[in-house]
C-alpha atoms as a PDB file:
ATOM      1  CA  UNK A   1     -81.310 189.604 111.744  1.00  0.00           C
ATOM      2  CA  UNK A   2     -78.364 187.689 110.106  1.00  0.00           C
ATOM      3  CA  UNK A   3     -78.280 184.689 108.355  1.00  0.00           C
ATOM      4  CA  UNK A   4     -77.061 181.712 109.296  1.00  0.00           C
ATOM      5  CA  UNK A   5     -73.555 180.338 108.817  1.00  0.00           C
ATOM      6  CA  UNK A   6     -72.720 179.100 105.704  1.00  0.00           C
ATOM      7  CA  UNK A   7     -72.619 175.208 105.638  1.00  0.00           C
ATOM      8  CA  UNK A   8     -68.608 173.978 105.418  1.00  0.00           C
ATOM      9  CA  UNK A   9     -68.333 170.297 103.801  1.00  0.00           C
ATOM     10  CA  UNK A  10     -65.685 168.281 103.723  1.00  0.00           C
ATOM     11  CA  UNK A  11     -64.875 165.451 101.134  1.00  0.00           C
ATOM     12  CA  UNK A  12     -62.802 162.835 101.813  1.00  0.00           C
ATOM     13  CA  UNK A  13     -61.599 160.216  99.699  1.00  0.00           C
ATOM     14  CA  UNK A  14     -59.649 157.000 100.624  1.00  0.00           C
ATOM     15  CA  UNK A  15     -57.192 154.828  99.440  1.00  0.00           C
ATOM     16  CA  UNK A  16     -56.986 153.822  95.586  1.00  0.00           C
ATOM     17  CA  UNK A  17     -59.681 156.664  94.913  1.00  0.00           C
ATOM     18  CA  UNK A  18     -57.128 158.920  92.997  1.00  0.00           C
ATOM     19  CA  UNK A  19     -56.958 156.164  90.527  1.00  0.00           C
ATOM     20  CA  UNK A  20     -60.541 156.443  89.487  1.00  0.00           C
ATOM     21  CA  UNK A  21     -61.163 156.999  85.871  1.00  0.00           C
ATOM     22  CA  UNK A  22     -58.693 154.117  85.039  1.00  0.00           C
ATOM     23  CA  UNK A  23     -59.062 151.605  87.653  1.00  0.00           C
ATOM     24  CA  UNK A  24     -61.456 148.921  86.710  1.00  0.00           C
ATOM     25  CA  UNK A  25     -63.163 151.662  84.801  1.00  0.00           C
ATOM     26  CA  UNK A  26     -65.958 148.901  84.010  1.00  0.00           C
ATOM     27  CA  UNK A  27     -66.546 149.325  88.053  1.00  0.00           C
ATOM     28  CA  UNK A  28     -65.908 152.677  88.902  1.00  0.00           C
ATOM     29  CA  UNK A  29     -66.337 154.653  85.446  1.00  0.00           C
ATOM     30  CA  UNK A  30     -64.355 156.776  83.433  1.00  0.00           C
ATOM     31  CA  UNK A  31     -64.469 160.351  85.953  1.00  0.00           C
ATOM     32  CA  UNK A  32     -61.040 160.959  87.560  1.00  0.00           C
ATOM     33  CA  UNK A  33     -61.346 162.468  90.960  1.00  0.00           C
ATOM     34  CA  UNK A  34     -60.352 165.734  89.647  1.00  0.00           C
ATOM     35  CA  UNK A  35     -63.302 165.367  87.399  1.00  0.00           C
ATOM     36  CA  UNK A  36     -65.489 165.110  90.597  1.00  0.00           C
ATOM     37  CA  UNK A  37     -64.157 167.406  93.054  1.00  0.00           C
ATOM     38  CA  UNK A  38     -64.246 169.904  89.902  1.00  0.00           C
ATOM     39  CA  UNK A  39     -68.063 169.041  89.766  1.00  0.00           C
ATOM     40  CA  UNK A  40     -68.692 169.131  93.232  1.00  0.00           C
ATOM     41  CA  UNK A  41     -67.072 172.393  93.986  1.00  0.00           C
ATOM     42  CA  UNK A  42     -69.209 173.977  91.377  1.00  0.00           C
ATOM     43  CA  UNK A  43     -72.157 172.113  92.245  1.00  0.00           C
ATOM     44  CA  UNK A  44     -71.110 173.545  96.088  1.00  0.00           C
ATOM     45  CA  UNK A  45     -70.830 177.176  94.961  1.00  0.00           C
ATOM     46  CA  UNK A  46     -74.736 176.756  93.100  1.00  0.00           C
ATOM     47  CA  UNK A  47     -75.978 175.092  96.351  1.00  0.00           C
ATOM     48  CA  UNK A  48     -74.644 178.383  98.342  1.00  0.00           C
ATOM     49  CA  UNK A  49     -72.417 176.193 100.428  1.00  0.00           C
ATOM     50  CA  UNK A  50     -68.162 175.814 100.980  1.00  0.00           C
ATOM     51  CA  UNK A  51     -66.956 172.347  99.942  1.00  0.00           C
ATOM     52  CA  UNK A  52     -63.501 171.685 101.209  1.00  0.00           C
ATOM     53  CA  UNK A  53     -61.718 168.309  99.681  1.00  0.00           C
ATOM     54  CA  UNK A  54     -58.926 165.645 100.880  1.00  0.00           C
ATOM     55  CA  UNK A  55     -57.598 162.254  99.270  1.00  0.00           C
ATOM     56  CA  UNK A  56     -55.581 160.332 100.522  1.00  0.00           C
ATOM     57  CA  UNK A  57     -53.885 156.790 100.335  1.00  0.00           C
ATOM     58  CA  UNK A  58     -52.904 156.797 104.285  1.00  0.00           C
ATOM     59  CA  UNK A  59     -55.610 155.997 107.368  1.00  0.00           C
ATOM     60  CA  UNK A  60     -53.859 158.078 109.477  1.00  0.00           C
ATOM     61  CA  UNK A  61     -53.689 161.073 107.256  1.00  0.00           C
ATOM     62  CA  UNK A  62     -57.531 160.592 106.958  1.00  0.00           C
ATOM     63  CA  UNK A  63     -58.338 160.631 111.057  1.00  0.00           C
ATOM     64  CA  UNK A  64     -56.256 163.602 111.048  1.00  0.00           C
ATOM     65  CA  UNK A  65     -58.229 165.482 108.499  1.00  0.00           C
ATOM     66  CA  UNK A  66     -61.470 164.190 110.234  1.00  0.00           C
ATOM     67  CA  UNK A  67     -60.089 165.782 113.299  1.00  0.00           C
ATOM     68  CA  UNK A  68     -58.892 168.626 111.592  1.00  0.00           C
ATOM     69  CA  UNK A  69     -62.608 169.095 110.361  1.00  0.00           C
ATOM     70  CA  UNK A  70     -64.040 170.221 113.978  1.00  0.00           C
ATOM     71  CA  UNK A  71     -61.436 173.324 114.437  1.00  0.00           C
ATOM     72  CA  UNK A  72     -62.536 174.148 110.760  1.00  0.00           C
ATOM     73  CA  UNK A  73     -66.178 174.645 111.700  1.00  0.00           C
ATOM     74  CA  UNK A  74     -67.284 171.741 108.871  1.00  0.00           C
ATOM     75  CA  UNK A  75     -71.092 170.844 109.461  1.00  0.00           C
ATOM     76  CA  UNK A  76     -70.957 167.901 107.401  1.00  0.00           C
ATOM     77  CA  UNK A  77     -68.580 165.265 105.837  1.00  0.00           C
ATOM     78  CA  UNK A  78     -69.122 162.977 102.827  1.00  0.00           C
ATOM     79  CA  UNK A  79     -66.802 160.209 102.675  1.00  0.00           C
ATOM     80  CA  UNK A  80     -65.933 157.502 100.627  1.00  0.00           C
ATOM     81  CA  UNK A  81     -62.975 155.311 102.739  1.00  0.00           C
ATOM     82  CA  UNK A  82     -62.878 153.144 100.103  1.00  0.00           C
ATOM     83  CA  UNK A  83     -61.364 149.796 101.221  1.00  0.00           C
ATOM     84  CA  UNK A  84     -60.757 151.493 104.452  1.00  0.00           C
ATOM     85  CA  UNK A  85     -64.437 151.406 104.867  1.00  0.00           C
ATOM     86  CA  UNK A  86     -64.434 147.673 105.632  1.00  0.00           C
ATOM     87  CA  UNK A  87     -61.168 147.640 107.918  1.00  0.00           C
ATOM     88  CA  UNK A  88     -61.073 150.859 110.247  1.00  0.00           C
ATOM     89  CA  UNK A  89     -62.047 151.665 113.604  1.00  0.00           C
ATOM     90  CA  UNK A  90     -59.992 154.438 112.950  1.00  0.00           C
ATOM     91  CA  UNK A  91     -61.697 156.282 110.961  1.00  0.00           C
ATOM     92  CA  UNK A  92     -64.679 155.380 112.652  1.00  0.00           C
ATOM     93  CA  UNK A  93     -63.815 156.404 115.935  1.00  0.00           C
ATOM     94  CA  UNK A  94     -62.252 159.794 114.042  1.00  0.00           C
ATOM     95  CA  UNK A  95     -65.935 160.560 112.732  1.00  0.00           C
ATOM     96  CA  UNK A  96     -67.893 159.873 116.059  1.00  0.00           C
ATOM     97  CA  UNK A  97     -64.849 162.028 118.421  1.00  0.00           C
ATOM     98  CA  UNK A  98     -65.786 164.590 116.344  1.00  0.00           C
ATOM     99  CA  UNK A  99     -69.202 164.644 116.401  1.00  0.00           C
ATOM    100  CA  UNK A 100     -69.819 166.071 112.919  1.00  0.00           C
ATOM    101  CA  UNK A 101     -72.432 164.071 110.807  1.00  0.00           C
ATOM    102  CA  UNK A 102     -71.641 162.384 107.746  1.00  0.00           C
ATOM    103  CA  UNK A 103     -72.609 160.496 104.717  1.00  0.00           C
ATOM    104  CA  UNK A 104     -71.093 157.346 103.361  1.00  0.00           C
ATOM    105  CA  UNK A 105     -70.800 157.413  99.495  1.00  0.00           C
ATOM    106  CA  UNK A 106     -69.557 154.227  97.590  1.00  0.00           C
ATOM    107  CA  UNK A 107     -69.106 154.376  93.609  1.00  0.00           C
ATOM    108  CA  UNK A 108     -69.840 150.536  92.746  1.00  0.00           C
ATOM    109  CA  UNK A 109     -72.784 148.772  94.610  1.00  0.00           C
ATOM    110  CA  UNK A 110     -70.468 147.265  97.403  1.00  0.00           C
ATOM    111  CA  UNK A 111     -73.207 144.920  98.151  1.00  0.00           C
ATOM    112  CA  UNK A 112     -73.187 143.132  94.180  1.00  0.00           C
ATOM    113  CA  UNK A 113     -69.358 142.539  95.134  1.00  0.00           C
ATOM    114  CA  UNK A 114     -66.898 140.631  96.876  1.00  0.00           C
ATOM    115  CA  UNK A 115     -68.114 139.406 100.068  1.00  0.00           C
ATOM    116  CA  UNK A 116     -65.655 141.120 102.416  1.00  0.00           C
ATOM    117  CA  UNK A 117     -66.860 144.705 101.678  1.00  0.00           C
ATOM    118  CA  UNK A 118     -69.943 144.066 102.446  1.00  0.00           C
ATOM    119  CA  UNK A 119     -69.499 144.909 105.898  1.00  0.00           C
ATOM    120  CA  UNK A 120     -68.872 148.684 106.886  1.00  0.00           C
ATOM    121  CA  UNK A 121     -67.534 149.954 109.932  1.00  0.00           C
ATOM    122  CA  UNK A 122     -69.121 153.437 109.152  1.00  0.00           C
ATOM    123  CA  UNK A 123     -72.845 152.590 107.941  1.00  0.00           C
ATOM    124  CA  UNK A 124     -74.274 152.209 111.230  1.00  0.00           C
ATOM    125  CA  UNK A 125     -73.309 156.016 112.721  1.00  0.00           C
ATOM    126  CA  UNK A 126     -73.769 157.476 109.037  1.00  0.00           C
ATOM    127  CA  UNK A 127     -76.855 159.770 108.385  1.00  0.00           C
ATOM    128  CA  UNK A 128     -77.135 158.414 104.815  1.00  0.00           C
ATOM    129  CA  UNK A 129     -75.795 155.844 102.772  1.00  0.00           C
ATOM    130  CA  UNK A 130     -75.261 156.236  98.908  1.00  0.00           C
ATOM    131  CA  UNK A 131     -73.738 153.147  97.118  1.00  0.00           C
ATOM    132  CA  UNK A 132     -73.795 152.120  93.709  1.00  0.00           C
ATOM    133  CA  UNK A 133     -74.946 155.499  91.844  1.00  0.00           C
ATOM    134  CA  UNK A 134     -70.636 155.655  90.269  1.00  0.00           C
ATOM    135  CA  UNK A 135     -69.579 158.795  90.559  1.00  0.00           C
ATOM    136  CA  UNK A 136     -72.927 160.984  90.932  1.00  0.00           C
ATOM    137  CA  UNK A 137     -73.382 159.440  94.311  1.00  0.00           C
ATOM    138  CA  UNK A 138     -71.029 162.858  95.480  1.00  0.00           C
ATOM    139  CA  UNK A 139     -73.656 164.866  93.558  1.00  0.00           C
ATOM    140  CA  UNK A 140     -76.238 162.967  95.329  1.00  0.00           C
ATOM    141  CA  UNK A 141     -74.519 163.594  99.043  1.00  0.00           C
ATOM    142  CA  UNK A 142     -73.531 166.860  98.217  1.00  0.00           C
ATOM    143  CA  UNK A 143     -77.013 167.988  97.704  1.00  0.00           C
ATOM    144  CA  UNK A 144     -78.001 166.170 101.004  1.00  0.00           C
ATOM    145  CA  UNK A 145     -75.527 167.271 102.862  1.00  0.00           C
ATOM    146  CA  UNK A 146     -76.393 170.825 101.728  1.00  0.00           C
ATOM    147  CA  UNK A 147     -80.344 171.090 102.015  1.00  0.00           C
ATOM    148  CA  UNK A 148     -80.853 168.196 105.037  1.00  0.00           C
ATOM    149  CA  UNK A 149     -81.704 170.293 108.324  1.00  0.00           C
ATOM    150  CA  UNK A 150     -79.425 167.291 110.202  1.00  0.00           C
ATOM    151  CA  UNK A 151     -76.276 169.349 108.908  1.00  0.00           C
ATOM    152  CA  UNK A 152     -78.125 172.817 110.020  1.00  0.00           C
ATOM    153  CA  UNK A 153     -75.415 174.255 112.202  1.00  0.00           C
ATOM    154  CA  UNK A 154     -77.497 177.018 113.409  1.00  0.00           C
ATOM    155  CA  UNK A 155     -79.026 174.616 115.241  1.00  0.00           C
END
């Protein structure tokens, strides 16, 4: 009997999120992405599981790489859109055409903050929600994403 296929993630980041670690470090903290896709791809490897990751500052880039995602076999996405979160369809309609489920991930507590990113246009189709956690809310997903039988692809 062989074992099932390993689990591919992908993890996408949006707009402004290759600044973290000096923007408004009293909001997002002092990690640079590097720092966290570094942590996440070893966290990945421990987990047993192949973590693939994209940034970028450009929605279309993003739905691409969503779409991408589908020919690359990828059982689950964790995404943080960043301010794209609150704006596109897009990338909304990229995740559901693809039909791979994901989980949103938000380094400050979007909710304690300005009143227009309080509304997501991803929430409501998104397995899980982590928001507020800074930067361990991708350790958080990852682990989820990993271990939760609704990213089982065997299945």
């Amino acid at each position: 009997m062989s074992s099932p296929p390993k689990r591919k993630i992908l993890l996408i980041n949006g707009p402004n999120l290759n600044l973290l670690g000096t923007r408004e470090p009293s909001v997002y903290g002092a990690e640079t992405l590097a720092d966290v896709v570094s942590k996440a791809k070893s966290q990945a490897s421990t987990l047993g599981v192949d973590l693939d990751d994209f940034q970028s500052n450009h929605e279309g880039e993003i739905v691409d790489r969503i779409q991408q995602g589908r020919g690359d076999g990828v059982s689950g996405v964790i995404i943080n859109a960043g301010a794209y979160t609150h704006t596109s369809v897009a990338i909304r309609d990229a995740l559901l055409s693809v039909g791979v489920p994901f989980v949103e991930v938000h380094v400050s507590n979007v909710h304690a903050r300005e009143p227009f990113r309080h509304h997501s246009y991803l929430s409501d189709k998104a397995v899980a929600i982590i928001v507020g956690f800074g930067v361990k809310g991708y350790e958080y997903a990852l682990d989820f994403v990993a271990t939760s039988p609704k990213f089982d692809v065997s299945t």
